[in-house]
C-alpha atoms as a PDB file:
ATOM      1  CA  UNK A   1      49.299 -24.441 -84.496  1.00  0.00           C
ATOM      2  CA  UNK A   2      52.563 -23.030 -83.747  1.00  0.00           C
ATOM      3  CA  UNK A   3      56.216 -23.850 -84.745  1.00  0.00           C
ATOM      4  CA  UNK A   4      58.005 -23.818 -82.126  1.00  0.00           C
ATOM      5  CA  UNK A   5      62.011 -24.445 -81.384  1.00  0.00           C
ATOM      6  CA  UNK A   6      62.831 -25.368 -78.034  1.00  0.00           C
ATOM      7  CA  UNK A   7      66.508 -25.802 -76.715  1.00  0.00           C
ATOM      8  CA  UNK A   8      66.997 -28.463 -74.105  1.00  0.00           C
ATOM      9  CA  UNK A   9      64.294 -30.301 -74.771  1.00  0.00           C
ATOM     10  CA  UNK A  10      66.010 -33.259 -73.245  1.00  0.00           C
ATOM     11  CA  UNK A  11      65.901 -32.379 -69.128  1.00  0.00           C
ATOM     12  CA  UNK A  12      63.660 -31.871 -66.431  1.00  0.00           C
ATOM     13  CA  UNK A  13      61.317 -28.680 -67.205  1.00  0.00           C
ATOM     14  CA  UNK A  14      62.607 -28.816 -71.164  1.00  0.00           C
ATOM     15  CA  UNK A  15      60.815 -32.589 -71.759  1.00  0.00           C
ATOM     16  CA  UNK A  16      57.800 -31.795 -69.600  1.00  0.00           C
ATOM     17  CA  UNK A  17      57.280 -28.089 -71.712  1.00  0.00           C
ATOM     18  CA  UNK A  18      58.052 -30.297 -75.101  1.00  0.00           C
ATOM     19  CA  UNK A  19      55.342 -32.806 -74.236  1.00  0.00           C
ATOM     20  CA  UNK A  20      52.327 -30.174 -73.177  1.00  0.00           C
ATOM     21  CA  UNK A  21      53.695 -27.732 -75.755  1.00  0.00           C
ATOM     22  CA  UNK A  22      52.995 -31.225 -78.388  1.00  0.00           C
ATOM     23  CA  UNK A  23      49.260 -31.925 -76.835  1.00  0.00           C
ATOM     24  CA  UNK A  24      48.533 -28.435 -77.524  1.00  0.00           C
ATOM     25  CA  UNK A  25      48.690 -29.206 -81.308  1.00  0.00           C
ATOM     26  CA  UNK A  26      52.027 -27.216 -81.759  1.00  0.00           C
ATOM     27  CA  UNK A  27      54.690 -28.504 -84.053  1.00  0.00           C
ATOM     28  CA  UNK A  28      57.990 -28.485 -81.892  1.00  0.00           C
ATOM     29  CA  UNK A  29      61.903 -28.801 -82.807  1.00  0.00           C
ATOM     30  CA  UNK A  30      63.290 -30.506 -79.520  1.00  0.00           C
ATOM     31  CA  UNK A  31      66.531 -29.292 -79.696  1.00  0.00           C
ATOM     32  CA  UNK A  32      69.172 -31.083 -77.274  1.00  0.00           C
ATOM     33  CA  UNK A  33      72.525 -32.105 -76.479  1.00  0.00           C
ATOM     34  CA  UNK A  34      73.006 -34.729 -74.748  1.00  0.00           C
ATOM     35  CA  UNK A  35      70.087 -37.655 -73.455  1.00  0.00           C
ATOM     36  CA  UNK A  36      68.781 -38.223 -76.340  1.00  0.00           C
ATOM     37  CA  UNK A  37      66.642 -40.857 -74.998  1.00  0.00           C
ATOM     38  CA  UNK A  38      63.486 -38.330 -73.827  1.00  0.00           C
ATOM     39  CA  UNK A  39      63.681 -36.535 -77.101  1.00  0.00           C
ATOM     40  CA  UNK A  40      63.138 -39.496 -79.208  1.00  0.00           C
ATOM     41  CA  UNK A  41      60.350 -40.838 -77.180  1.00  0.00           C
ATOM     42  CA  UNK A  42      58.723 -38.163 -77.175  1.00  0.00           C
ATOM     43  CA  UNK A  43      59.072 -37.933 -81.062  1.00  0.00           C
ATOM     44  CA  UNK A  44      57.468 -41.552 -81.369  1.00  0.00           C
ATOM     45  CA  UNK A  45      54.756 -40.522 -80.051  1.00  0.00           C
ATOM     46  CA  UNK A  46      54.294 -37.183 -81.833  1.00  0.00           C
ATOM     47  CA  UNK A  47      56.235 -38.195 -85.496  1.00  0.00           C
ATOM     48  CA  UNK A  48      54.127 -35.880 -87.825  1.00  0.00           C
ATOM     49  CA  UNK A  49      54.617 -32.885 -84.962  1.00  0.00           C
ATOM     50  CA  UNK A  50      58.258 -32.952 -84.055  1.00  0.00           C
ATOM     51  CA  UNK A  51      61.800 -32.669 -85.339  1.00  0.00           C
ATOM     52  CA  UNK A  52      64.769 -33.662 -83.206  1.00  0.00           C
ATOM     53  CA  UNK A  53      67.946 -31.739 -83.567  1.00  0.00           C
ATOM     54  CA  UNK A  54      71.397 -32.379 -81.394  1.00  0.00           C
ATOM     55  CA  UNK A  55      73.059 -29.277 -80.663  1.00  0.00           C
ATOM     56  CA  UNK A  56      76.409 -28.380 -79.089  1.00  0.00           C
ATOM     57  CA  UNK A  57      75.537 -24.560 -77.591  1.00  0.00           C
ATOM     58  CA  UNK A  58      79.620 -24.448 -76.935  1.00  0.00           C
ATOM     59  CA  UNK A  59      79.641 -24.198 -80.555  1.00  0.00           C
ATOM     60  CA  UNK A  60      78.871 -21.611 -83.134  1.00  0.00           C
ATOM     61  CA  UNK A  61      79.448 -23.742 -85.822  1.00  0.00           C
ATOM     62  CA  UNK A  62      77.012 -26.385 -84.685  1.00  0.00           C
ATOM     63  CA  UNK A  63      74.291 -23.250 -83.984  1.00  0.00           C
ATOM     64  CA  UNK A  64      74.680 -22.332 -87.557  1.00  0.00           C
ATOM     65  CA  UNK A  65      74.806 -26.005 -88.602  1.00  0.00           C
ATOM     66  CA  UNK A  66      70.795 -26.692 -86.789  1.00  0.00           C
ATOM     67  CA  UNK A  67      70.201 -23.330 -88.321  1.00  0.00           C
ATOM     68  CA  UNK A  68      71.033 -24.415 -92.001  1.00  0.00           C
ATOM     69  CA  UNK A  69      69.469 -27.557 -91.231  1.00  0.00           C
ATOM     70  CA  UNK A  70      65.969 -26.235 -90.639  1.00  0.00           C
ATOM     71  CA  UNK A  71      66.201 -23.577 -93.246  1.00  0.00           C
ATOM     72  CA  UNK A  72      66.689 -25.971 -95.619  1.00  0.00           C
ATOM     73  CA  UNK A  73      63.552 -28.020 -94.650  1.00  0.00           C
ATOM     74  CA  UNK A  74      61.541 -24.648 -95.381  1.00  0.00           C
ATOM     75  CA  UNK A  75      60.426 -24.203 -91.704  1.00  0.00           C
ATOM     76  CA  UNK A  76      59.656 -20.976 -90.488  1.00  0.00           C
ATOM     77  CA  UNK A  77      59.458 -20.415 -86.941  1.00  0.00           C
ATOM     78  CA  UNK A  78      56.661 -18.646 -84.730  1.00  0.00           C
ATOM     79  CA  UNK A  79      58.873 -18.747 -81.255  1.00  0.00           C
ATOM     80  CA  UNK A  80      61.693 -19.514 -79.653  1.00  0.00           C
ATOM     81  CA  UNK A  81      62.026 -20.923 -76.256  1.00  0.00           C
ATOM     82  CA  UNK A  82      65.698 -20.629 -74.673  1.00  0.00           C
ATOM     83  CA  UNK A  83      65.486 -22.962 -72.097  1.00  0.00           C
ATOM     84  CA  UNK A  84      68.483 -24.996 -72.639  1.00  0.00           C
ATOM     85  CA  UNK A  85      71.247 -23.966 -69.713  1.00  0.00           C
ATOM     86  CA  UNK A  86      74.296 -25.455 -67.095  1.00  0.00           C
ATOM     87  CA  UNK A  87      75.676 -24.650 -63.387  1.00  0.00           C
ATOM     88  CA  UNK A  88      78.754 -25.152 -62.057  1.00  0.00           C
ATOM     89  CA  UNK A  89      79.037 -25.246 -58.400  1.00  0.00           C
ATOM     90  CA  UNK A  90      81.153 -24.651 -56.260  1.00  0.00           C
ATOM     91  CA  UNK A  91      83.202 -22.174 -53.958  1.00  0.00           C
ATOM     92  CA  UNK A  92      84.894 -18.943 -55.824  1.00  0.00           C
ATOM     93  CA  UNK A  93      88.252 -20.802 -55.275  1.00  0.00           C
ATOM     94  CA  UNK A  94      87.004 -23.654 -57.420  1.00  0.00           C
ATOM     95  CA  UNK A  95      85.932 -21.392 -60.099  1.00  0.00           C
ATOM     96  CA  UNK A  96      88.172 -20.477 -63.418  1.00  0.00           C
ATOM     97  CA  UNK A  97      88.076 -19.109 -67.110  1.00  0.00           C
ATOM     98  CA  UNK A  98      87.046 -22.379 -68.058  1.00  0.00           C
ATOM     99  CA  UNK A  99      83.601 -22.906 -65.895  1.00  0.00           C
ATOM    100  CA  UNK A 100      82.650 -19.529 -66.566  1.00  0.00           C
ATOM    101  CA  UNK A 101      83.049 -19.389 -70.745  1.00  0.00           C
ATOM    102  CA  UNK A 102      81.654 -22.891 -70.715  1.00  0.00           C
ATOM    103  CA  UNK A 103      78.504 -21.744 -68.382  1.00  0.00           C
ATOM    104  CA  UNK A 104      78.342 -18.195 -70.647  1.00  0.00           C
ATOM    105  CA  UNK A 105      78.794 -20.084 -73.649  1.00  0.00           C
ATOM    106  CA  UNK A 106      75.606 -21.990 -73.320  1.00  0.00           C
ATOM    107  CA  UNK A 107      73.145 -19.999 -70.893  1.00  0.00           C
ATOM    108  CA  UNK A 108      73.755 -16.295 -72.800  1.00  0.00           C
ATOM    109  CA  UNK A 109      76.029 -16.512 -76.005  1.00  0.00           C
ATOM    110  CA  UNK A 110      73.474 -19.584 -77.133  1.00  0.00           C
ATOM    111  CA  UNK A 111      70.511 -17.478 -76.724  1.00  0.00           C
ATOM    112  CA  UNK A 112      72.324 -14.762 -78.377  1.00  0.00           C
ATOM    113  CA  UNK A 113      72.983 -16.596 -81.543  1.00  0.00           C
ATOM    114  CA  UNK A 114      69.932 -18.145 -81.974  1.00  0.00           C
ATOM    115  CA  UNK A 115      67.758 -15.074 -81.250  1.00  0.00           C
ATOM    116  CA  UNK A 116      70.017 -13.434 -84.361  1.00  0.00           C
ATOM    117  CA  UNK A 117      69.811 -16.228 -86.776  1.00  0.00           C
ATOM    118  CA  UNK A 118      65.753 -17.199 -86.236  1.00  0.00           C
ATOM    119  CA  UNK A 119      64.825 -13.078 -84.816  1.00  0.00           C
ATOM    120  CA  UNK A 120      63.805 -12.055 -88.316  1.00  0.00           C
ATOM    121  CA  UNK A 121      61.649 -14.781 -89.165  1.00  0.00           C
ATOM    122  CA  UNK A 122      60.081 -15.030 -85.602  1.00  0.00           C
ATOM    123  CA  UNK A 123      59.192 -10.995 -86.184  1.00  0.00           C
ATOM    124  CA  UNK A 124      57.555 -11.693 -90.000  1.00  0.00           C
ATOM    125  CA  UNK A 125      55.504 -14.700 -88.489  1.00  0.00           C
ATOM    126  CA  UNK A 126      54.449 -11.587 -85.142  1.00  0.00           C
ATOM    127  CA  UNK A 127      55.875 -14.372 -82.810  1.00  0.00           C
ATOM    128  CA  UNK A 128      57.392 -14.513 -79.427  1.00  0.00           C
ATOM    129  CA  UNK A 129      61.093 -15.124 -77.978  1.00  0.00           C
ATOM    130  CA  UNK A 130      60.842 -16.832 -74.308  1.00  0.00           C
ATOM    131  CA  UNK A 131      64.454 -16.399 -72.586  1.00  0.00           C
ATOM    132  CA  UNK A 132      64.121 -19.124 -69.552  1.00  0.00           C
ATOM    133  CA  UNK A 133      65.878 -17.049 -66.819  1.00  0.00           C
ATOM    134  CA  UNK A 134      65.754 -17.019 -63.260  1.00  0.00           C
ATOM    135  CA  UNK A 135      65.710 -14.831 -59.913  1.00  0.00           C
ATOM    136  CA  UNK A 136      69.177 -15.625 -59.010  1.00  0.00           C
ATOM    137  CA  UNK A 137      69.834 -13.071 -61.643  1.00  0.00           C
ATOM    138  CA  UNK A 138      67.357 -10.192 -60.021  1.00  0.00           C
ATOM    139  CA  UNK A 139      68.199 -11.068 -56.239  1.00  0.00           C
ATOM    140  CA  UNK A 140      69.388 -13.824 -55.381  1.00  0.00           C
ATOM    141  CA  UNK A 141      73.076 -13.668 -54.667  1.00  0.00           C
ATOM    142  CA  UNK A 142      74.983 -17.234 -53.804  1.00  0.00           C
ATOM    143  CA  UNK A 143      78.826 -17.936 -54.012  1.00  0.00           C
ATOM    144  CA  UNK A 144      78.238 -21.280 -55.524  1.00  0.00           C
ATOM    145  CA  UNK A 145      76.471 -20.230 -58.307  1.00  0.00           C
ATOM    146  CA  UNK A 146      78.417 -17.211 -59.555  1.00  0.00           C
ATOM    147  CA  UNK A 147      78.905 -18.139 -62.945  1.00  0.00           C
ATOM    148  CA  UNK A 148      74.926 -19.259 -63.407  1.00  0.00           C
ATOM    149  CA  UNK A 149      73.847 -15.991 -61.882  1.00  0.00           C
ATOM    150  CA  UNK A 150      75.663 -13.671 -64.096  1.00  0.00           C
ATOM    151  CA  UNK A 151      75.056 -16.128 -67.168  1.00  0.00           C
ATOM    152  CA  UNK A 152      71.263 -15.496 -66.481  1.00  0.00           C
ATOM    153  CA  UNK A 153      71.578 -11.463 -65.874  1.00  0.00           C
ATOM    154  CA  UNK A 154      73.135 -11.520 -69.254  1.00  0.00           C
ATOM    155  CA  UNK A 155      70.388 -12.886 -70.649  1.00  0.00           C
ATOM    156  CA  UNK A 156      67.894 -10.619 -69.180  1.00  0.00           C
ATOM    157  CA  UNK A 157      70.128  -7.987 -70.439  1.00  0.00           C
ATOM    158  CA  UNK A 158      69.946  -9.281 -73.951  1.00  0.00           C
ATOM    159  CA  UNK A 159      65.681  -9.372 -73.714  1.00  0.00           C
ATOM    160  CA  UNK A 160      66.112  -6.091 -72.467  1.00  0.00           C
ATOM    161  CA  UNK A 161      67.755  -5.167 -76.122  1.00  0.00           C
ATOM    162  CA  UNK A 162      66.673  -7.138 -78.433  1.00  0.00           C
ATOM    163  CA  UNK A 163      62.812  -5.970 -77.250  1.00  0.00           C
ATOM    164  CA  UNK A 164      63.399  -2.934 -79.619  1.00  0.00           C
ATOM    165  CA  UNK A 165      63.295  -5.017 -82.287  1.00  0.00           C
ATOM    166  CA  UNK A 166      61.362  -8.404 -81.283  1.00  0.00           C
ATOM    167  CA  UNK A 167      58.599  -9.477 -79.038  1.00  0.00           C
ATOM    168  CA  UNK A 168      60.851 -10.904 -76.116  1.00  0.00           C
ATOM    169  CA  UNK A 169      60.853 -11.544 -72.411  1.00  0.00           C
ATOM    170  CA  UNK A 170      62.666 -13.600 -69.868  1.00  0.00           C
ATOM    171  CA  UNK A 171      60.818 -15.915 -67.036  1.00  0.00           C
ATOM    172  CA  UNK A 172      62.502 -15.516 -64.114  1.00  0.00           C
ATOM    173  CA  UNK A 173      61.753 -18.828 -61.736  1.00  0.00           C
ATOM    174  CA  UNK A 174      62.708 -19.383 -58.379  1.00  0.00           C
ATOM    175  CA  UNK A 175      63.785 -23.149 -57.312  1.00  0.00           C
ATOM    176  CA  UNK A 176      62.766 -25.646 -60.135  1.00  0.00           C
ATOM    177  CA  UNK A 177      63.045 -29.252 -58.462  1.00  0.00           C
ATOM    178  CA  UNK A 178      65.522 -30.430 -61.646  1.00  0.00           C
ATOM    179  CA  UNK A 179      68.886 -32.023 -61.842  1.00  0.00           C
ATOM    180  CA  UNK A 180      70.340 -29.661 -62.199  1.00  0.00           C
ATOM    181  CA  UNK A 181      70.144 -28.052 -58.203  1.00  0.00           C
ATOM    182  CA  UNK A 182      71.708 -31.069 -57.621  1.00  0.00           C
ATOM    183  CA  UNK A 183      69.649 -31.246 -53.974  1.00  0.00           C
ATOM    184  CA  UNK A 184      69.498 -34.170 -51.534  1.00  0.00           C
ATOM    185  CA  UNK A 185      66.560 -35.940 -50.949  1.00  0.00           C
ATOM    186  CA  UNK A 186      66.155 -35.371 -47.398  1.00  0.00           C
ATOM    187  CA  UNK A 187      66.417 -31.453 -47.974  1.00  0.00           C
ATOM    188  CA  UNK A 188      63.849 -30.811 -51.267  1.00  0.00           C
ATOM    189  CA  UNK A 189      60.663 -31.266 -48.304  1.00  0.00           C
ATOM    190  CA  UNK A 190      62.449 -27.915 -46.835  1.00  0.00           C
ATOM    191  CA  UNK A 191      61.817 -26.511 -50.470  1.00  0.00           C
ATOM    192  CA  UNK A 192      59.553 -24.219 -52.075  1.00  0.00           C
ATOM    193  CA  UNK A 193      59.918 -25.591 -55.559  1.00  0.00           C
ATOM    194  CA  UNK A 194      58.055 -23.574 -58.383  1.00  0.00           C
ATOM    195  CA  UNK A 195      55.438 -26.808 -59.479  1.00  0.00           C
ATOM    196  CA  UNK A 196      56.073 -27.631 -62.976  1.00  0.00           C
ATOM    197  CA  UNK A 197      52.450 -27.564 -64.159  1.00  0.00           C
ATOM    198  CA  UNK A 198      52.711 -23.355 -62.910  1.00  0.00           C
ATOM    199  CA  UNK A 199      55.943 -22.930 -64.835  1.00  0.00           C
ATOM    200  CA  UNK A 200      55.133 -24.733 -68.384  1.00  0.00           C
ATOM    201  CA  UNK A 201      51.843 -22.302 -67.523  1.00  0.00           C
ATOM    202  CA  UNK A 202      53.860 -19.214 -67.697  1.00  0.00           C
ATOM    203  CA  UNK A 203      56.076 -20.243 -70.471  1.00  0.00           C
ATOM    204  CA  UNK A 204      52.680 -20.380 -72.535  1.00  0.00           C
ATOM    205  CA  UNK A 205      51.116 -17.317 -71.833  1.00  0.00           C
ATOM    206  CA  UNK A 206      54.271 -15.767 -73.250  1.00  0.00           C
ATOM    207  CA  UNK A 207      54.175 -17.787 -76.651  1.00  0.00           C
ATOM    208  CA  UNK A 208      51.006 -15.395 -77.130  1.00  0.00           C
ATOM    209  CA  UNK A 209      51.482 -12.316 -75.360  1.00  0.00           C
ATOM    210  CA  UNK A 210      52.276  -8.785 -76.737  1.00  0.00           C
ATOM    211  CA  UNK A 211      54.571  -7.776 -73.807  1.00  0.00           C
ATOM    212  CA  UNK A 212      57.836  -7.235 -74.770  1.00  0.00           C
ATOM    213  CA  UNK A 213      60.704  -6.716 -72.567  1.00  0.00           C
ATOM    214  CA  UNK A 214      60.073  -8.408 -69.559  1.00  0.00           C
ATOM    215  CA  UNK A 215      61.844  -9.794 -67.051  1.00  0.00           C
ATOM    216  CA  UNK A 216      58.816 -11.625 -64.998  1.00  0.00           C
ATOM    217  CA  UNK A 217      59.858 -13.517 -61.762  1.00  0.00           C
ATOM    218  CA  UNK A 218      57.677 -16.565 -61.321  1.00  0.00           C
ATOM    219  CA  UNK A 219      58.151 -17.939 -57.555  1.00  0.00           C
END
């Protein structure tokens, strides 16, 4: 069994990870911000296994708040899984300073944090960091989603450094039919969504692996 912290736990591939990630026999922190809803349903059902945590990734007090709150429970975790992100889209002339901190805030400076808090006890326990990413950051190159693009090749960049001194890699997807693309019904059959069943797939085999460094594209 592995103790695992996942950030949001709450949405589309986050609650379906949590709830394989919990039939494995892992102990999970479902880590979220807003919906609380899934999270706590899912904790019903799994009450010896799981720990729900709400957590505002804008915020570097609140990081350091679910930080303090888990070290003082004695928990020691065996991986991290960065999953929790935001878009924003729209044309360039829609964008500002506000859409990107707020997107940059919670898809790279998150992930930073929390890989520098939790980092030293992951190495002690020979675990893994998982950095969700995705290929919009390798090459896929779209106006409307500027901010999430270079949110995500920031993140790459930072499993790129921090693999001198952790086991780390990022999972690049393609389309993941979520919320979050925000895609009318009528258009998804046109599609090639990554099936969720393939993705929570790859996110396991890099709990376990001894890669480090990464940056895998999973289409």
């Amino acid at each position: 069994m592995k103790t695992i912290l996942l950030t949001g736990a709450s949405g589309g591939l986050g609650i379906k990870l949590a709830t394989q990630l919990l039939y494995n026999g892992n102990f999970v922190i479902l880590v979220y911000n807003k919906n609380a809803d899934n999270v706590n349903k899912l904790h019903e059902l799994y009450k010896d296994t799981s720990l729900v945590y709400q957590c505002d990734f804008t915020s570097e007090d609140s990081i350091n708040n679910l930080y303090n709150q888990i070290k003082e429970k004695n928990i020691s975790i065996d991986c991290l899984i960065n999953n929790a992100a935001i878009d924003h889209k729209c044309s360039i002339a829609g964008k500002n300073q506000e859409s990107f901190r707020k997107v940059l805030d919670i898809n790279t400076i998150a992930p930073f944090l929390l890989i520098k808090l939790f980092g030293k006890d992951i190495e002690s326990n020979d675990g893994n960091i998982v950095n969700i990413s995705s290929d919009n950051a390798i090459d896929m190159y779209e106006e409307e989603t500027l901010e999430y693009d270079v949110s995500k090749a920031g993140l790459n960049m930072i499993t790129k450094i921090f693999s001198n001194k952790y086991k780390i890699n990022s999972i690049c997807f393609g389309w993941l039919d979520t919320s979050m693309n925000d895609i009318p019904d009528d258009v998804k059959p046109l599609i090639e969504f990554v099936p969720f069943d393939k993705a929570i797939e790859e996110i396991i085999k890099l709990i376990d692996t001894k890669k480090s460094g990464e940056c895998i594209i999973v289409r």
